[in-house]
PDB file of N, CA and C in Angstrom:
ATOM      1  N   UNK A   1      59.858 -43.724  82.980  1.00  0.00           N
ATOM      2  CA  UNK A   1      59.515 -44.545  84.108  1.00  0.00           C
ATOM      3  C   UNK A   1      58.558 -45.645  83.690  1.00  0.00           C
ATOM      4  N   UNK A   2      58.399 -45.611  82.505  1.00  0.00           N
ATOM      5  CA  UNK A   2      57.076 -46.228  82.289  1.00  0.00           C
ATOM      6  C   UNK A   2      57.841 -47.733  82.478  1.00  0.00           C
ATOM      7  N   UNK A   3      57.268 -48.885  82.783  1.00  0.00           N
ATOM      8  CA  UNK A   3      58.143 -50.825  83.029  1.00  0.00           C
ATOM      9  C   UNK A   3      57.186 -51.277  81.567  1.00  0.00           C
ATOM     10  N   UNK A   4      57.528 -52.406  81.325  1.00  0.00           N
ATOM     11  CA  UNK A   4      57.098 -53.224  80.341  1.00  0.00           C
ATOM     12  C   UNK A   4      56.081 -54.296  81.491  1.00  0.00           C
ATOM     13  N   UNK A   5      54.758 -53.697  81.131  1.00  0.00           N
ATOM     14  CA  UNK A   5      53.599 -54.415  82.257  1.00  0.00           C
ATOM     15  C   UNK A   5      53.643 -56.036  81.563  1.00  0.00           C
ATOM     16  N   UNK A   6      53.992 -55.988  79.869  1.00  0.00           N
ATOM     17  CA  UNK A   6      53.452 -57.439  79.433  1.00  0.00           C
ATOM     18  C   UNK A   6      54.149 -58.330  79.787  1.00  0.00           C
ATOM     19  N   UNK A   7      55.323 -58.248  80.740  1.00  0.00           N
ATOM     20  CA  UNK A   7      56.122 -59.327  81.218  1.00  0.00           C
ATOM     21  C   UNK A   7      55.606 -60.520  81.926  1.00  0.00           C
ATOM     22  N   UNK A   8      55.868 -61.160  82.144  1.00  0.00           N
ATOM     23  CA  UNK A   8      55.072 -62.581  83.156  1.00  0.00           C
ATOM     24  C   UNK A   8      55.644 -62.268  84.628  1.00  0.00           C
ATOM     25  N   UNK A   9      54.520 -61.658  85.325  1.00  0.00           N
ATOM     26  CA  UNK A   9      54.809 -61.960  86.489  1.00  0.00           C
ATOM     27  C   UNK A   9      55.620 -62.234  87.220  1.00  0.00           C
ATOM     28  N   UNK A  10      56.274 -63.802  86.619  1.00  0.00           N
ATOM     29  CA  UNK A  10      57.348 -64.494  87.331  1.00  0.00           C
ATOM     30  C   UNK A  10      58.745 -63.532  87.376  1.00  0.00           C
ATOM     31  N   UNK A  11      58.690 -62.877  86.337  1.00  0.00           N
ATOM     32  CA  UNK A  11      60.339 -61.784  85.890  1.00  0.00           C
ATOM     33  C   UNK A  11      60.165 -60.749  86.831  1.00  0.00           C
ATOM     34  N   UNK A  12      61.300 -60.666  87.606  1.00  0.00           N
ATOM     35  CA  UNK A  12      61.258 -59.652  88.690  1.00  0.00           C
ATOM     36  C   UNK A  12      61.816 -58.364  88.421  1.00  0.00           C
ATOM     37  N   UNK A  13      61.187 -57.105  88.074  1.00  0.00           N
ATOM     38  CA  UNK A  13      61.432 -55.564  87.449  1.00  0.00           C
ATOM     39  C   UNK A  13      62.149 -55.205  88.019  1.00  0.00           C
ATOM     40  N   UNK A  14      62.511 -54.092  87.647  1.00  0.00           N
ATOM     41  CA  UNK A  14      63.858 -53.653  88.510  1.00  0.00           C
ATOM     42  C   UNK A  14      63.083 -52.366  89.032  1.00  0.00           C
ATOM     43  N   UNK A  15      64.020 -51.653  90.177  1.00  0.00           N
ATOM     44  CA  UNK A  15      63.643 -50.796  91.023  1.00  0.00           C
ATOM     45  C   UNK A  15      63.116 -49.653  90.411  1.00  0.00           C
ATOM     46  N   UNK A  16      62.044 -49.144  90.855  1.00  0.00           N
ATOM     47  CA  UNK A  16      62.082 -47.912  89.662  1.00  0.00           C
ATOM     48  C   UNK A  16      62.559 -46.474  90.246  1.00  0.00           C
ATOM     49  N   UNK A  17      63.564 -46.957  91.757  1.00  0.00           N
ATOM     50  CA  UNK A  17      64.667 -45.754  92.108  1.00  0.00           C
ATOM     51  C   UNK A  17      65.236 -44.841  90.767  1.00  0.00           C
ATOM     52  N   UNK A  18      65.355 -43.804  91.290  1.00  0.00           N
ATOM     53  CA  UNK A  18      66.307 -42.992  90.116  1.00  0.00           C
ATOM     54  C   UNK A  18      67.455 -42.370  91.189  1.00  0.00           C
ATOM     55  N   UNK A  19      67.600 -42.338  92.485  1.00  0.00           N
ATOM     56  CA  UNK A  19      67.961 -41.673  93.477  1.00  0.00           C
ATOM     57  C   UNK A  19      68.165 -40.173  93.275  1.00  0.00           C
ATOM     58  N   UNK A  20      66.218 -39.992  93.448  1.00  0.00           N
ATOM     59  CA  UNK A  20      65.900 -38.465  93.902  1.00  0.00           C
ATOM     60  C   UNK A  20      64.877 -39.478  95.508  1.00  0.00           C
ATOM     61  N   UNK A  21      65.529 -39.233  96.281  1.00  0.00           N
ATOM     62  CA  UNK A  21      64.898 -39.866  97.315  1.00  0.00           C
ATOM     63  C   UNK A  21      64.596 -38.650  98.442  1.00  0.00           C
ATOM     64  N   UNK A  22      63.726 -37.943  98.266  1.00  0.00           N
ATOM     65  CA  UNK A  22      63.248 -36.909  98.821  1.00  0.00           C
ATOM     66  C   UNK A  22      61.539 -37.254  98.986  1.00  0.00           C
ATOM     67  N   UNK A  23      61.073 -37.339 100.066  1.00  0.00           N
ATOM     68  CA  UNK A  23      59.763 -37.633 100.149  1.00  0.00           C
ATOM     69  C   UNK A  23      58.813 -35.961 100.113  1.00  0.00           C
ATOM     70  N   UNK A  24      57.413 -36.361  99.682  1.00  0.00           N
ATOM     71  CA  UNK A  24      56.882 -35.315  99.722  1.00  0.00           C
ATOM     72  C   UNK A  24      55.922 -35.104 100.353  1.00  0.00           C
ATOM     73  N   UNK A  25      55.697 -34.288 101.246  1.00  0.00           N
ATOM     74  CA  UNK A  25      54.778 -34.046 102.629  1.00  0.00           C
ATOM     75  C   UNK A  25      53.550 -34.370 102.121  1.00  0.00           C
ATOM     76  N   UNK A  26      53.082 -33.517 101.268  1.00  0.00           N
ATOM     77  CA  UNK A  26      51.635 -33.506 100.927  1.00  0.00           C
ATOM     78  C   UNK A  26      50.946 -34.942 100.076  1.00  0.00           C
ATOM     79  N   UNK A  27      51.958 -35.131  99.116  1.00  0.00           N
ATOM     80  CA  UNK A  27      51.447 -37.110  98.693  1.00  0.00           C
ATOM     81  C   UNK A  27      51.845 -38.127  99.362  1.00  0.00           C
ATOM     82  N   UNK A  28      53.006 -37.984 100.042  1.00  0.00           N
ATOM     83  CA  UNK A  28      53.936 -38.753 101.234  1.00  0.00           C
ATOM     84  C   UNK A  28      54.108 -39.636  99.807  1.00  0.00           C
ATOM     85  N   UNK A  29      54.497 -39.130  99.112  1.00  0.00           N
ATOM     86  CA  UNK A  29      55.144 -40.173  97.389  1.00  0.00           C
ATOM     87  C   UNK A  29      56.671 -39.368  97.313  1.00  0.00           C
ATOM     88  N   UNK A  30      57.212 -40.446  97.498  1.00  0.00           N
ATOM     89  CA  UNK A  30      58.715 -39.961  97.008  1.00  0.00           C
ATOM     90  C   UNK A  30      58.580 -38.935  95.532  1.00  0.00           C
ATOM     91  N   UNK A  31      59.963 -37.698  95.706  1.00  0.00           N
ATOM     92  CA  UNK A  31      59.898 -36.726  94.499  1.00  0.00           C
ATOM     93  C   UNK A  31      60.371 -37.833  93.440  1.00  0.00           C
ATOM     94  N   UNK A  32      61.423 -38.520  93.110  1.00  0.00           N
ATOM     95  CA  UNK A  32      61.921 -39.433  92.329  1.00  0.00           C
ATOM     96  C   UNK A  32      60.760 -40.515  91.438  1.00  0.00           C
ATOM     97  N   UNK A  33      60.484 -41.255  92.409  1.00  0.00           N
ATOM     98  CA  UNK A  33      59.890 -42.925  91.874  1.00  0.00           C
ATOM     99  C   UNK A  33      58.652 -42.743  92.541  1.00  0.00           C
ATOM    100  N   UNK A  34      58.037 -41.995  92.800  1.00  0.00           N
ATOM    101  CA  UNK A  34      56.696 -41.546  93.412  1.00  0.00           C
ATOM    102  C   UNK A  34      55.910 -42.837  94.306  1.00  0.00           C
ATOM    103  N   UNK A  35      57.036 -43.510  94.733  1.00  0.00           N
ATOM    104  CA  UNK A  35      56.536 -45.162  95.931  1.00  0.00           C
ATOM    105  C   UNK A  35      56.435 -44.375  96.992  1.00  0.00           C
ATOM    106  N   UNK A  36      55.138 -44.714  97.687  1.00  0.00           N
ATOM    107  CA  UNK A  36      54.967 -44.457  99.366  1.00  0.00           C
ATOM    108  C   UNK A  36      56.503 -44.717  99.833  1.00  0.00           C
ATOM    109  N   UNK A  37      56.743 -44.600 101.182  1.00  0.00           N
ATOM    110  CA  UNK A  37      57.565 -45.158 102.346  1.00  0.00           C
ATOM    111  C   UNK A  37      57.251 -46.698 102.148  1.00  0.00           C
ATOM    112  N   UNK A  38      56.497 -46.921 102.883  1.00  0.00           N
ATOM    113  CA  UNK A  38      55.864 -48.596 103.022  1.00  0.00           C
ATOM    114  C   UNK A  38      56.326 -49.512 101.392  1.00  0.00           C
ATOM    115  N   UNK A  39      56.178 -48.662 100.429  1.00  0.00           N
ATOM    116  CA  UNK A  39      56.153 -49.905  98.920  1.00  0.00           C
ATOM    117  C   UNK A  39      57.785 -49.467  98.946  1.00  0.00           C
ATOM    118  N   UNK A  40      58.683 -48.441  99.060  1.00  0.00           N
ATOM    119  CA  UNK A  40      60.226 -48.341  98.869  1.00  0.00           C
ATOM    120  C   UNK A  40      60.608 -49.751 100.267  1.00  0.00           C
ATOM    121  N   UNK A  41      60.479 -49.453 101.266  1.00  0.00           N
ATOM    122  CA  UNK A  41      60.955 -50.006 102.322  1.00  0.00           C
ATOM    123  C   UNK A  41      60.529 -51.575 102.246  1.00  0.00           C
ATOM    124  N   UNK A  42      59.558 -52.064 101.532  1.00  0.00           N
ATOM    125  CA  UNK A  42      58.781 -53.666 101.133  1.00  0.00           C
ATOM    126  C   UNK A  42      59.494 -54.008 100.015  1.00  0.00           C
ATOM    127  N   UNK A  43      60.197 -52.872  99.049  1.00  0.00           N
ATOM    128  CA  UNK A  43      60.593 -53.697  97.666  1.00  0.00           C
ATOM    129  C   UNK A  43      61.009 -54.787  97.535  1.00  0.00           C
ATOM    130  N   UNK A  44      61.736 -55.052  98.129  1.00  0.00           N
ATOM    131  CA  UNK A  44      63.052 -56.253  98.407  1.00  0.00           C
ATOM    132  C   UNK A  44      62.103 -57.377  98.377  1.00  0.00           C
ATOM    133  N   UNK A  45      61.134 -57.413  99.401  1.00  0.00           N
ATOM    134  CA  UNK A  45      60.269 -58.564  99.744  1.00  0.00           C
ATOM    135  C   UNK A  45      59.312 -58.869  98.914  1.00  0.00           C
ATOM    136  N   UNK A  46      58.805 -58.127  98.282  1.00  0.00           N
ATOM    137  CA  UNK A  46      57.753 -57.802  97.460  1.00  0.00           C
ATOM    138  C   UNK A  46      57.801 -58.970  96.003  1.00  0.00           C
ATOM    139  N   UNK A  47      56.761 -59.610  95.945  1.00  0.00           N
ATOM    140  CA  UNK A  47      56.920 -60.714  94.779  1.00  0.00           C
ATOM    141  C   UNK A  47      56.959 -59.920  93.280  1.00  0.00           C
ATOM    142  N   UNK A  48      57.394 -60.448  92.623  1.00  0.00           N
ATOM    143  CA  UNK A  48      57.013 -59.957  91.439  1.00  0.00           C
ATOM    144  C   UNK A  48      55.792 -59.107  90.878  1.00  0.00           C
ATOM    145  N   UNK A  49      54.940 -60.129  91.288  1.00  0.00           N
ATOM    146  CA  UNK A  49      53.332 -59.442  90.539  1.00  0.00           C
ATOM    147  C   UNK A  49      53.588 -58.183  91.870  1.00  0.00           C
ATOM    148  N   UNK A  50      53.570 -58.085  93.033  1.00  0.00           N
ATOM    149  CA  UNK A  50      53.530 -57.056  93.707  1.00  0.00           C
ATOM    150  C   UNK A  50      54.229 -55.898  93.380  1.00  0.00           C
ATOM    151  N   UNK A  51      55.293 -56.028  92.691  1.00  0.00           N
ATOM    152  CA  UNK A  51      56.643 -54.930  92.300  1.00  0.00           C
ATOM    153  C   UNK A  51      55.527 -54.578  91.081  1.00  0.00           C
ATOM    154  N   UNK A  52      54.999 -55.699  89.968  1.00  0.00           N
ATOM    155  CA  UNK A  52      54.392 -54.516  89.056  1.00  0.00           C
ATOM    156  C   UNK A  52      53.339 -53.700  89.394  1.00  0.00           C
ATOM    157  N   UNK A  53      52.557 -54.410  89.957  1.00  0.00           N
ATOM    158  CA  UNK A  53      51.339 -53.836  91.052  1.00  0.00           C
ATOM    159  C   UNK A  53      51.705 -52.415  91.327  1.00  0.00           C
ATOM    160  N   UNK A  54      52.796 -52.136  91.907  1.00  0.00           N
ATOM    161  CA  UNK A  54      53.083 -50.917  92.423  1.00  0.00           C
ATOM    162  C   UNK A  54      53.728 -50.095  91.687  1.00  0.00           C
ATOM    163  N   UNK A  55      54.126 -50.590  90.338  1.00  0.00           N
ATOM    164  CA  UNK A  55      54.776 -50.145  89.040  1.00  0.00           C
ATOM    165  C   UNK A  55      53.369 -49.474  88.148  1.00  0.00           C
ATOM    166  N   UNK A  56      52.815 -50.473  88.795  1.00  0.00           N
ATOM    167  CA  UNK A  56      51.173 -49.811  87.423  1.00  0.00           C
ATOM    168  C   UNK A  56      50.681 -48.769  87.575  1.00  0.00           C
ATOM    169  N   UNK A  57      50.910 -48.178  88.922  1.00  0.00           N
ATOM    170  CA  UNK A  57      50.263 -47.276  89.726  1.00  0.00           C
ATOM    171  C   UNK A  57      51.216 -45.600  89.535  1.00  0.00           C
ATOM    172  N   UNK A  58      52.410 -46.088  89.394  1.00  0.00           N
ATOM    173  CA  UNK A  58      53.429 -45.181  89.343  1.00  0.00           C
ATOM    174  C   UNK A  58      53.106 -43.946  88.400  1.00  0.00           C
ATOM    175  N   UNK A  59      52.780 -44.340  86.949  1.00  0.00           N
ATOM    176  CA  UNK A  59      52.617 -43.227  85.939  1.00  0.00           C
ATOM    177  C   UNK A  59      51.012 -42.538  86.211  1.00  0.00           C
ATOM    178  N   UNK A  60      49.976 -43.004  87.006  1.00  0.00           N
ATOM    179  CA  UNK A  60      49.047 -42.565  87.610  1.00  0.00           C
ATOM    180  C   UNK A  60      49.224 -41.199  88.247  1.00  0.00           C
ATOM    181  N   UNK A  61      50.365 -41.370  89.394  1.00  0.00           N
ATOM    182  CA  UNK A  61      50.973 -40.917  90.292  1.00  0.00           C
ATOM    183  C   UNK A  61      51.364 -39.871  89.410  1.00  0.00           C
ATOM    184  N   UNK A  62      52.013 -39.803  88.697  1.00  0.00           N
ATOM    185  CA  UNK A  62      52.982 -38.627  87.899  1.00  0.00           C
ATOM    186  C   UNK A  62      51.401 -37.455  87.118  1.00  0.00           C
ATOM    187  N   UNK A  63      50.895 -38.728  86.775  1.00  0.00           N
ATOM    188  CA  UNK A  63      50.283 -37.481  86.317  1.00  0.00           C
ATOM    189  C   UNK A  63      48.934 -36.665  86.568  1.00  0.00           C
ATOM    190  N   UNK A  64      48.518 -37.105  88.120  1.00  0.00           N
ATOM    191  CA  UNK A  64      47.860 -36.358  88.791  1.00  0.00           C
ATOM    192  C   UNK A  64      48.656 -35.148  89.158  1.00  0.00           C
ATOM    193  N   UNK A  65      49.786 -35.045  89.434  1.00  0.00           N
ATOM    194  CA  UNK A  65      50.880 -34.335  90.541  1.00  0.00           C
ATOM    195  C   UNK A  65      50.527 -33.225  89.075  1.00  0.00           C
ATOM    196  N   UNK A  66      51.484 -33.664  88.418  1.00  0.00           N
ATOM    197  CA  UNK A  66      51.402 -32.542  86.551  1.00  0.00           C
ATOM    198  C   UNK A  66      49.889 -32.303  86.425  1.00  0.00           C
ATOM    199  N   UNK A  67      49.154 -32.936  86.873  1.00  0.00           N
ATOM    200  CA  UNK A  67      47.615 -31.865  86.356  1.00  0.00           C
ATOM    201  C   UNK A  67      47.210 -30.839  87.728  1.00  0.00           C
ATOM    202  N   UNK A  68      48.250 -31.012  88.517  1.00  0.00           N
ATOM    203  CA  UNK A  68      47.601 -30.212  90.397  1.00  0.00           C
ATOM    204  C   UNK A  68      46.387 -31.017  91.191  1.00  0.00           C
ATOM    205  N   UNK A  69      46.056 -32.150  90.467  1.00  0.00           N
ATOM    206  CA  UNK A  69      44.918 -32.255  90.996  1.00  0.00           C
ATOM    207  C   UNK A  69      45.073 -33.251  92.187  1.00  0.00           C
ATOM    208  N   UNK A  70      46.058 -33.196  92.768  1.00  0.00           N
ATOM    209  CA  UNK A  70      46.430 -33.426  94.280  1.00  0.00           C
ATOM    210  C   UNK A  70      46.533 -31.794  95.263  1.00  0.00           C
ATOM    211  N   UNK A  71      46.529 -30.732  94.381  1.00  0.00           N
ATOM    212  CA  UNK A  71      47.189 -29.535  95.159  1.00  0.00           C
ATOM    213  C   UNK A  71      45.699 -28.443  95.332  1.00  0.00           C
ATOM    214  N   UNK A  72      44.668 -28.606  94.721  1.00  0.00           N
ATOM    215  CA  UNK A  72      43.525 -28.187  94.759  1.00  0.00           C
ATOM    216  C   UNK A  72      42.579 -28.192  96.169  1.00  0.00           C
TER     217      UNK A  72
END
Protein backbone atom coordinates (compact mmCIF):
# COMPACT_ATOMS: atom_id res chain seq x y z
CA UNK A 1 0.00 0.00 0.00
CA UNK A 2 2.76 2.06 0.52
CA UNK A 3 2.32 5.35 -2.91
CA UNK A 4 5.50 6.97 -4.07
CA UNK A 5 5.08 10.35 -1.69
CA UNK A 6 8.17 11.94 -3.95
CA UNK A 7 5.84 12.57 -6.79
CA UNK A 8 4.84 16.30 -7.54
CA UNK A 9 1.75 16.98 -6.30
CA UNK A 10 0.44 17.90 -9.61
CA UNK A 11 0.39 13.73 -10.60
CA UNK A 12 -2.82 12.43 -9.48
CA UNK A 13 -2.28 8.72 -7.41
CA UNK A 14 -4.35 6.26 -7.94
CA UNK A 15 -7.00 4.90 -5.56
CA UNK A 16 -5.59 3.02 -2.90
CA UNK A 17 -9.04 0.71 -3.12
CA UNK A 18 -8.13 -2.96 -3.14
CA UNK A 19 -12.00 -3.83 -2.96
CA UNK A 20 -12.12 -5.14 0.64
CA UNK A 21 -14.76 -2.45 1.26
CA UNK A 22 -15.99 -3.44 4.61
CA UNK A 23 -15.93 -0.62 7.15
CA UNK A 24 -14.85 -1.05 10.69
CA UNK A 25 -17.01 -0.04 13.66
CA UNK A 26 -14.42 0.67 16.08
CA UNK A 27 -11.79 2.92 13.62
CA UNK A 28 -14.78 3.69 11.22
CA UNK A 29 -11.43 2.98 8.66
CA UNK A 30 -12.33 0.80 5.94
CA UNK A 31 -10.84 -3.16 6.46
CA UNK A 32 -9.16 -2.76 2.83
CA UNK A 33 -7.57 0.93 2.23
CA UNK A 34 -8.08 2.01 5.84
CA UNK A 35 -9.88 5.73 4.30
CA UNK A 36 -12.63 7.07 6.63
CA UNK A 37 -16.20 7.17 4.79
CA UNK A 38 -15.78 11.00 4.19
CA UNK A 39 -11.89 10.61 2.36
CA UNK A 40 -13.45 7.20 0.13
CA UNK A 41 -16.69 9.20 -0.75
CA UNK A 42 -14.34 12.87 -1.49
CA UNK A 43 -11.74 10.86 -3.61
CA UNK A 44 -12.93 11.81 -6.90
CA UNK A 45 -12.90 15.52 -5.85
CA UNK A 46 -10.02 15.54 -3.90
CA UNK A 47 -6.85 17.45 -5.53
CA UNK A 48 -3.88 15.77 -5.82
CA UNK A 49 -1.85 17.03 -2.83
CA UNK A 50 -5.18 16.02 -0.93
CA UNK A 51 -5.23 12.26 -2.35
CA UNK A 52 -1.50 12.12 -1.00
CA UNK A 53 -2.39 13.82 2.17
CA UNK A 54 -4.66 11.01 2.84
CA UNK A 55 -2.20 8.46 1.31
CA UNK A 56 0.49 9.60 3.98
CA UNK A 57 -1.68 8.80 6.67
CA UNK A 58 -2.69 5.35 5.39
CA UNK A 59 0.49 3.18 6.51
CA UNK A 60 0.07 5.06 10.01
CA UNK A 61 -3.30 3.57 10.03
CA UNK A 62 -2.08 -0.04 9.37
CA UNK A 63 0.16 -0.01 11.83
CA UNK A 64 -1.46 1.16 14.88
CA UNK A 65 -4.39 -1.50 14.09
CA UNK A 66 -1.10 -4.43 13.97
CA UNK A 67 0.29 -3.02 17.27
CA UNK A 68 -3.69 -3.06 19.08
CA UNK A 69 -3.05 0.16 20.06
CA UNK A 70 -6.46 1.30 18.84
CA UNK A 71 -8.06 -1.90 20.75
CA UNK A 72 -6.62 -1.15 24.32
Amino acid sequence: MIADLSAPPSDNPPSPCIGVCVMNLQTRWCEGCFRTLDEIAGWWDYSPRQKYAVIAQLDDRLARIMAGALFN
